[in-house]
Protein backbone atom coordinates (compact mmCIF):
# COMPACT_ATOMS: atom_id res chain seq x y z
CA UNK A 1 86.67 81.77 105.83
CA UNK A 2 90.05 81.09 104.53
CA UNK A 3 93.07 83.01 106.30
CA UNK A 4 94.69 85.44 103.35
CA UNK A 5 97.82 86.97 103.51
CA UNK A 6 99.16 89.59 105.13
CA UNK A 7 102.35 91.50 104.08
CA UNK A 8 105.82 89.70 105.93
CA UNK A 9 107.62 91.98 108.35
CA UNK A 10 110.63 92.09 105.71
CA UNK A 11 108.79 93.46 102.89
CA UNK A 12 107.14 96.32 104.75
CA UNK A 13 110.79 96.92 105.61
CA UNK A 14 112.56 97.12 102.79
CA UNK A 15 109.49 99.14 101.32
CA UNK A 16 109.88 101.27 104.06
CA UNK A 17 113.95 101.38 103.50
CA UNK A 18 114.20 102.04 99.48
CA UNK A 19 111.39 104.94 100.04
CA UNK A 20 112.77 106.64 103.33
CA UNK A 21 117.01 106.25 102.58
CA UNK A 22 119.18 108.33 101.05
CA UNK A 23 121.04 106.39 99.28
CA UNK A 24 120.07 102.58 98.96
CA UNK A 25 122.82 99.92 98.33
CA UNK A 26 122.50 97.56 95.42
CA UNK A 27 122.67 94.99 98.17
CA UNK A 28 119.48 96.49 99.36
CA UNK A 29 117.97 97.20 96.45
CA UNK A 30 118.44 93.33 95.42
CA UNK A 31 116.82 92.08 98.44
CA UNK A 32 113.92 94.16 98.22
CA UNK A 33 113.33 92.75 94.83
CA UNK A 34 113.83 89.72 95.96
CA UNK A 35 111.26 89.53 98.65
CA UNK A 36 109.02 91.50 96.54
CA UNK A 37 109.34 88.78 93.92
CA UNK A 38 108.22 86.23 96.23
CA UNK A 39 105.06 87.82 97.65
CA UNK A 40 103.94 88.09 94.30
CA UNK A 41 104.04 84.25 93.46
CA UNK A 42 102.04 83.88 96.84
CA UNK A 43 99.80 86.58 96.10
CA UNK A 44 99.40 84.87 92.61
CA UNK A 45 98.54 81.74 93.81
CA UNK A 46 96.28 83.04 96.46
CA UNK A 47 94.17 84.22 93.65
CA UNK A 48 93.79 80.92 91.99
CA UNK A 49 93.17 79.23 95.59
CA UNK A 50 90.35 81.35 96.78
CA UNK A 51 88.24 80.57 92.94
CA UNK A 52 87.91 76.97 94.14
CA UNK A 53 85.00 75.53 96.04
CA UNK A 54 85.71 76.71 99.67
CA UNK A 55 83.40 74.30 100.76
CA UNK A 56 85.91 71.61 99.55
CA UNK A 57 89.30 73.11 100.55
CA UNK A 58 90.46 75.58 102.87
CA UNK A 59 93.43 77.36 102.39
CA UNK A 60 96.16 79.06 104.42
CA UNK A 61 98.65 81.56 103.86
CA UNK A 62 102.04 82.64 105.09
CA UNK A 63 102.21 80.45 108.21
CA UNK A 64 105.23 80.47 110.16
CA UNK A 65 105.88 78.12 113.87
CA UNK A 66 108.84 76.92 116.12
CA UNK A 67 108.87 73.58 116.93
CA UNK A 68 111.55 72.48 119.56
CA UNK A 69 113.94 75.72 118.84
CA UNK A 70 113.00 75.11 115.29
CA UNK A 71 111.06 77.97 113.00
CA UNK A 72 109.77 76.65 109.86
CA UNK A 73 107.65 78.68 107.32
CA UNK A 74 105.01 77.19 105.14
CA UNK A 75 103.41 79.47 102.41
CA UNK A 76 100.41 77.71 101.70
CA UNK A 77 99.00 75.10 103.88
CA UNK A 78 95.80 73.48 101.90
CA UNK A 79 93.36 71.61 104.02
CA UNK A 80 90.66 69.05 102.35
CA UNK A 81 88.56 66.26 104.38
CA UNK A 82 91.40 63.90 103.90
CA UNK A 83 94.85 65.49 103.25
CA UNK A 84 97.16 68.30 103.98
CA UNK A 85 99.29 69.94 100.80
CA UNK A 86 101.87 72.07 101.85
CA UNK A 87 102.94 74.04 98.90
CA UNK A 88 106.12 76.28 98.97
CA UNK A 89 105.99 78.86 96.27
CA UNK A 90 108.64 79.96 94.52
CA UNK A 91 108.31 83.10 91.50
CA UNK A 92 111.43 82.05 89.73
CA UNK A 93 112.13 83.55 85.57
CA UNK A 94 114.26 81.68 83.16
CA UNK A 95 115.46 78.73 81.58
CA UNK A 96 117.21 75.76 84.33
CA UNK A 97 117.95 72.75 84.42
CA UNK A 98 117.79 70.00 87.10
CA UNK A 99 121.06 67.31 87.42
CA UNK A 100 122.00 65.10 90.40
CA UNK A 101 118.96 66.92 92.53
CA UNK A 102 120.90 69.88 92.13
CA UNK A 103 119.46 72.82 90.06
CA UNK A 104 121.56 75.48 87.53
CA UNK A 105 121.17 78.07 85.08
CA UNK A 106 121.05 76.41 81.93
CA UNK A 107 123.26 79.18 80.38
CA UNK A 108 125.52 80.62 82.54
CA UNK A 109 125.62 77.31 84.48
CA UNK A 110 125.07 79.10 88.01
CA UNK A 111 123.93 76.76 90.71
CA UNK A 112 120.78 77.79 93.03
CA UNK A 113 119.33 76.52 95.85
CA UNK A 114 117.11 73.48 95.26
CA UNK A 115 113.74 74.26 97.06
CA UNK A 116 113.05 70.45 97.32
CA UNK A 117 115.88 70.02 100.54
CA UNK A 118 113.39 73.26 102.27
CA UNK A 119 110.52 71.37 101.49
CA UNK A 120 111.75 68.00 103.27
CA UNK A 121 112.95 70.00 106.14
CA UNK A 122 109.38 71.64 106.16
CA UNK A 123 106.93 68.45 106.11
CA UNK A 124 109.42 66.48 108.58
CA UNK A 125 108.65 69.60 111.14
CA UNK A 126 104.68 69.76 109.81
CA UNK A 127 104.31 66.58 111.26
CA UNK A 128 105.87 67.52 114.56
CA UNK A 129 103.48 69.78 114.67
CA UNK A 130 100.47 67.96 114.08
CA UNK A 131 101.89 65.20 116.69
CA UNK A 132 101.46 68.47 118.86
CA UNK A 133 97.88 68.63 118.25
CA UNK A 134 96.98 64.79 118.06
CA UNK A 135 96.21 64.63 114.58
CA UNK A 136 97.01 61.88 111.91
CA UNK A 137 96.26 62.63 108.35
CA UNK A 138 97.84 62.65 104.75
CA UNK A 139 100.81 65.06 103.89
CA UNK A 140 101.46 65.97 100.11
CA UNK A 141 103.92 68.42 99.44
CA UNK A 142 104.98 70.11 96.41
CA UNK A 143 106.81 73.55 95.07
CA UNK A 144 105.13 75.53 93.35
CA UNK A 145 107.07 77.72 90.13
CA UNK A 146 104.03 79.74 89.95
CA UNK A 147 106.01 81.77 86.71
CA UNK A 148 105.18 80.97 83.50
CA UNK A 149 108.75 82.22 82.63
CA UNK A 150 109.87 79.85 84.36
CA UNK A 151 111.11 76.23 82.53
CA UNK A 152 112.99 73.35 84.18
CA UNK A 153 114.54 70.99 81.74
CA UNK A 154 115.11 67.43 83.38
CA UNK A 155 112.35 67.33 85.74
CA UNK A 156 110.90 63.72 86.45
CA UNK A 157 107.28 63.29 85.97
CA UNK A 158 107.02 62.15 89.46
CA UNK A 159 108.95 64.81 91.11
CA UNK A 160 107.07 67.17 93.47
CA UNK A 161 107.72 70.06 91.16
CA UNK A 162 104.53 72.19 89.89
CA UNK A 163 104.60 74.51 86.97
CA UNK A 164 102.15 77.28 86.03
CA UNK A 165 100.72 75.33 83.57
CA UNK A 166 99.89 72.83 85.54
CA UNK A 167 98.87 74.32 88.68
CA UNK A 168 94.61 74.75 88.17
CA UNK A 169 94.74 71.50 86.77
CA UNK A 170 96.33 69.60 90.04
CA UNK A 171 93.97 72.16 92.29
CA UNK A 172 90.72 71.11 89.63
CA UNK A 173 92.03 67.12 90.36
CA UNK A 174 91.96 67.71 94.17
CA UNK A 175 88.26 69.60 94.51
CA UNK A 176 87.14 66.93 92.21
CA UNK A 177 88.34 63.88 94.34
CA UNK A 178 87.51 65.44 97.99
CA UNK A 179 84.39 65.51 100.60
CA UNK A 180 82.94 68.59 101.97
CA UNK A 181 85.19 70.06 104.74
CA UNK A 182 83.63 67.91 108.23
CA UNK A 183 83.80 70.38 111.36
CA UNK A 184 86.91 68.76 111.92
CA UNK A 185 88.93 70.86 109.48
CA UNK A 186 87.83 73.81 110.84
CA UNK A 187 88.85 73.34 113.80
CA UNK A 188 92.32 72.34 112.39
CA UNK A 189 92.42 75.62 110.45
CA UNK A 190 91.59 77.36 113.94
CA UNK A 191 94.28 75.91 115.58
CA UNK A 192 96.86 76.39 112.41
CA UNK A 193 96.23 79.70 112.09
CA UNK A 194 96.46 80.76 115.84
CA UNK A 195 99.73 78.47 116.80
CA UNK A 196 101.76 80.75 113.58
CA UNK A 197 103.72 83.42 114.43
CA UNK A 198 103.58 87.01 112.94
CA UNK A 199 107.30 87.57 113.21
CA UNK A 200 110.18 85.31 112.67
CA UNK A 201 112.54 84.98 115.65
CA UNK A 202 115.40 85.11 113.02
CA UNK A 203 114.23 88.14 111.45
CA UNK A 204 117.43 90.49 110.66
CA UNK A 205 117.27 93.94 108.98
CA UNK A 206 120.29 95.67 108.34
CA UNK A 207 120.91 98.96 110.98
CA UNK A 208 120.58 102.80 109.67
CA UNK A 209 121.12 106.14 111.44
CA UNK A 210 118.23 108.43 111.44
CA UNK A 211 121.01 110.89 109.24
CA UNK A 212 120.30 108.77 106.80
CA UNK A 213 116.71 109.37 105.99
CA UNK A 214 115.46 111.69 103.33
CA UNK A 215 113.26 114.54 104.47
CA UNK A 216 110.26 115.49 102.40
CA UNK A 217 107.21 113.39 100.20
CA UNK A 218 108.05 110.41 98.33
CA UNK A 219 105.96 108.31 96.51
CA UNK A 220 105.01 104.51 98.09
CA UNK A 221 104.43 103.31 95.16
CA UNK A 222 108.13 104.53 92.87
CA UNK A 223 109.39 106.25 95.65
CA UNK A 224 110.12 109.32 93.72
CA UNK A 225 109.96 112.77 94.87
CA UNK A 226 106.11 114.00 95.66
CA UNK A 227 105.21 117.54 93.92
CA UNK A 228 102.78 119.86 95.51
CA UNK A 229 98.77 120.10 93.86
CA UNK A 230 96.91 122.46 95.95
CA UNK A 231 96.44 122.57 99.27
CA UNK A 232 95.36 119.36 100.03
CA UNK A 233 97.49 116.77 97.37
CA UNK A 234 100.52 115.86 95.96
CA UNK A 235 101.08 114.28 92.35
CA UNK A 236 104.34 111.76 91.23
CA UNK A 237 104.86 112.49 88.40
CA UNK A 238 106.95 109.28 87.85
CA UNK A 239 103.81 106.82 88.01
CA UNK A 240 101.24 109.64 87.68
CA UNK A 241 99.23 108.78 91.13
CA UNK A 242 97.98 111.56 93.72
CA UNK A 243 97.75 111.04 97.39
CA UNK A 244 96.07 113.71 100.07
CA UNK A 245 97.96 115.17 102.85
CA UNK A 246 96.42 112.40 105.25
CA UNK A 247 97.77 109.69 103.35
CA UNK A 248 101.27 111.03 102.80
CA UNK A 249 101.46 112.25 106.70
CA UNK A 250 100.11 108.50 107.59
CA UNK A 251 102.74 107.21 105.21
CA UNK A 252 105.93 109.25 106.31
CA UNK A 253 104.58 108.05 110.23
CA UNK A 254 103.67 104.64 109.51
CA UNK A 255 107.06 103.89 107.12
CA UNK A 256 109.20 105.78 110.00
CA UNK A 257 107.93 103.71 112.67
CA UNK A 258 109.11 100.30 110.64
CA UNK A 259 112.20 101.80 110.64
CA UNK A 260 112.74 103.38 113.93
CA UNK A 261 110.23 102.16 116.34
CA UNK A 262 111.15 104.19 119.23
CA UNK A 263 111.06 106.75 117.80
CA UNK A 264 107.62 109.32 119.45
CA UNK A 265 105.53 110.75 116.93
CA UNK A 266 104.96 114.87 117.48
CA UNK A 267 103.86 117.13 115.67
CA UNK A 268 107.03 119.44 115.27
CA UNK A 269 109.15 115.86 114.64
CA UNK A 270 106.19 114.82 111.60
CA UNK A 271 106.84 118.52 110.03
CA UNK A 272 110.68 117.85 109.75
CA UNK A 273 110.29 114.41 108.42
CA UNK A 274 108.45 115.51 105.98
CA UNK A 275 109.93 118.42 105.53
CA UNK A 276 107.51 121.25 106.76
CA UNK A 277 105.77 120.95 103.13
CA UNK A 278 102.73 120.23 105.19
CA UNK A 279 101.54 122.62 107.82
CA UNK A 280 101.57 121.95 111.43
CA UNK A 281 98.02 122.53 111.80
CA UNK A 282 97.26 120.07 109.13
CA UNK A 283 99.62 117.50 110.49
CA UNK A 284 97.85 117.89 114.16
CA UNK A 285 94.19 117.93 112.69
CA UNK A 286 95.57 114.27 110.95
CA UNK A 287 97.64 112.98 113.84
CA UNK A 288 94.66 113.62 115.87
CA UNK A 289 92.18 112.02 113.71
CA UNK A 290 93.98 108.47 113.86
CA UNK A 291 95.91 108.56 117.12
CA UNK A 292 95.88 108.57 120.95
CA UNK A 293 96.58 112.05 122.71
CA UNK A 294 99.21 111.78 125.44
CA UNK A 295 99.92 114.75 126.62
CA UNK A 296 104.32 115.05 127.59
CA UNK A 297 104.88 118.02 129.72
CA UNK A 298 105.42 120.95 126.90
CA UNK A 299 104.61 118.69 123.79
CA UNK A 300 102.33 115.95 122.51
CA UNK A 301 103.16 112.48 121.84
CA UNK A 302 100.48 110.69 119.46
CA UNK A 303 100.64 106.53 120.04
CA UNK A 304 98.79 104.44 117.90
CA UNK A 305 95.36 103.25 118.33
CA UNK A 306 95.94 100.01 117.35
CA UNK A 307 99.20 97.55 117.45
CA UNK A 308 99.50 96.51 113.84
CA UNK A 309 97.51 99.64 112.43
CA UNK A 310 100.74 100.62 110.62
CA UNK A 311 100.64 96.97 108.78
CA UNK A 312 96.84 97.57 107.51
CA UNK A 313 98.08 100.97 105.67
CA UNK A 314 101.27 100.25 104.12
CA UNK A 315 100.33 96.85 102.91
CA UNK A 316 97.04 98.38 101.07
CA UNK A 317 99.94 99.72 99.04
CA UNK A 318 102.17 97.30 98.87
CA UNK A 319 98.97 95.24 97.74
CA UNK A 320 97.79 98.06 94.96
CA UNK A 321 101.62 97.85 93.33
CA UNK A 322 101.30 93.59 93.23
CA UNK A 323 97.75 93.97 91.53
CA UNK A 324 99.29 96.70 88.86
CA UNK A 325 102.44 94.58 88.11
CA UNK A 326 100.23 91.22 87.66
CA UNK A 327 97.96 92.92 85.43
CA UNK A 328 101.00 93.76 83.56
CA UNK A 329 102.34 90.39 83.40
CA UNK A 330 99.18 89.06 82.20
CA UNK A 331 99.15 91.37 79.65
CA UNK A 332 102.54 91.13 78.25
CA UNK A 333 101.56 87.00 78.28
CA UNK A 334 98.52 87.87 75.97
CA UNK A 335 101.14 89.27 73.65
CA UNK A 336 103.93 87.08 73.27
């Protein structure tokens, strides 16, 4: 089965950041929609990859490897029985235009980064890596402006660029022309997807202090303030979701422990973070339920059960708010 995505390390972080500070920086609130931005156009593609014929192409997502002192991310590697794409995606809006390989806003004439010069730098380091393993085959690379907002005027015919309009076509062209996957593919995907990386060496997240963190219920979705249901649930009233005690306990553990890792999870420290609007007997019953007991002298420390069990919970979110804002794009497409 094809390897899907997973949420990158700097999303869940500056998820975890816009919903846990006090007050967030425009700085930070721009790179969060930034990254954001991007996972969508992956998550976007993704979609479209996983409707072809697996049995013809195999795709994987989000891969990132050092070679020689050198880290290199690739966001979609597509395998077929006789070439490799590589496909960087990018999720750009608005009208450009393309001179002297270099790329600008087509009204306020802004230069931005050409994602061509990554591209090179990513296939020349690809190949190092399949050197590594001993295997010769085809490269085709391309980037991929998976928006259909998106229009670059000047573009050559033959360029590697891919627009939206274009991309099931090119995918249709390449299931059409290729074999079955042999066994050796497989094994190639194996040995891809086990030689990435799950965290980039280069990964830098600006520093808070713990005074900086709002206590109480916030919303993972808007990250508005939570109001009380009940007993048992809270309700935004911002996006109009509801969430149980256990998920906003898990959330306000999960989303602390992105932020402050070393930080040891009690009962009496969950109450404060969130504010003792959930009782301590509630937050031990739920703490209990999902994590090891280690008993420290007077008080109990809860560890989790599972390394990455934080990542499975906060990216089922972070997941549920790209599916709602897709659906919404698609829409407002069917109406213009």
């Amino acid at each position: 089965m094809p390897t899907s995505h997973f949420v990158p390390d700097s999303l869940l972080y500056y998820h975890a950041l816009l919903n846990g500070k006090k007050n967030v920086s425009s700085q930070e609130a721009r790179r969060y929609d930034q990254i954001f931005k991007g996972y969508l156009g992956e998550r976007r593609l993704e979609e479209i990859l996983l409707q072809l014929d697996q049995s013809r192409v195999f795709p994987l997502f989000n891969l990132l490897y050092e070679i020689n002192g050198s880290e290199f991310q690739i966001d979609v590697v597509l395998l077929t029985s006789n070439t490799i794409y590589l496909l960087e995606v990018k999720n750009f809006t608005g009208d450009y235009i393309i001179e002297n390989n270099k790329i600008y806003s087509l009204h306020s004439r802004t230069q931005i980064y050409n994602p061509l010069h990554q591209l090179e730098r990513t296939e020349y380091l690809f190949k190092k890596l399949l050197d590594k393993f001993n295997i010769k085959m085809k490269i085709s690379s391309h980037v991929v402006f998976i928006n259909p907002r998106f229009v670059l005027y000047g573009a050559q015919v033959q360029s590697p660029f891919l627009f939206a309009s274009q991309v099931e076509r090119f995918l249709k062209r390449i299931v059409d022309a290729t074999r079955p996957l042999t066994q050796k593919i497989y094994v190639l995907a194996e040995k891809l997807s086990k030689a990435s990386n799950q965290s980039s060496i280069y990964n830098r997240f600006p520093k808070i202090n713990k005074s900086e963190i709002k206590k109480g219920t916030y919303c993972i979705h808007c990250f508005q303030s939570l109001e009380r249901k009940g007993i048992t649930s809270f309700h935004c009233k911002n996006c109009n979701k509801q969430f149980k005690n256990e998920e906003i306990i898990l959330q306000i553990v999960y989303q602390r422990y992105v932020l402050f890792p070393e930080d040891q999870v009690t009962v009496g420290k969950v109450a404060g973070w969130c504010n003792h609007k959930i009782s301590k007997p509630t937050i031990r019953r739920i703490l209990t339920d999902h994590f090891n007991i280690q008993e420290n002298g007077r008080y109990t420390v809860y560890t989790f059960k599972q390394k990455n069990q934080h990542r499975e919970f906060l990216s089922k979110y972070i997941n549920e708010k790209v599916k709602e804002e897709s659906e919404q794009i698609k829409i407002s497409l069917t109406l213009a």
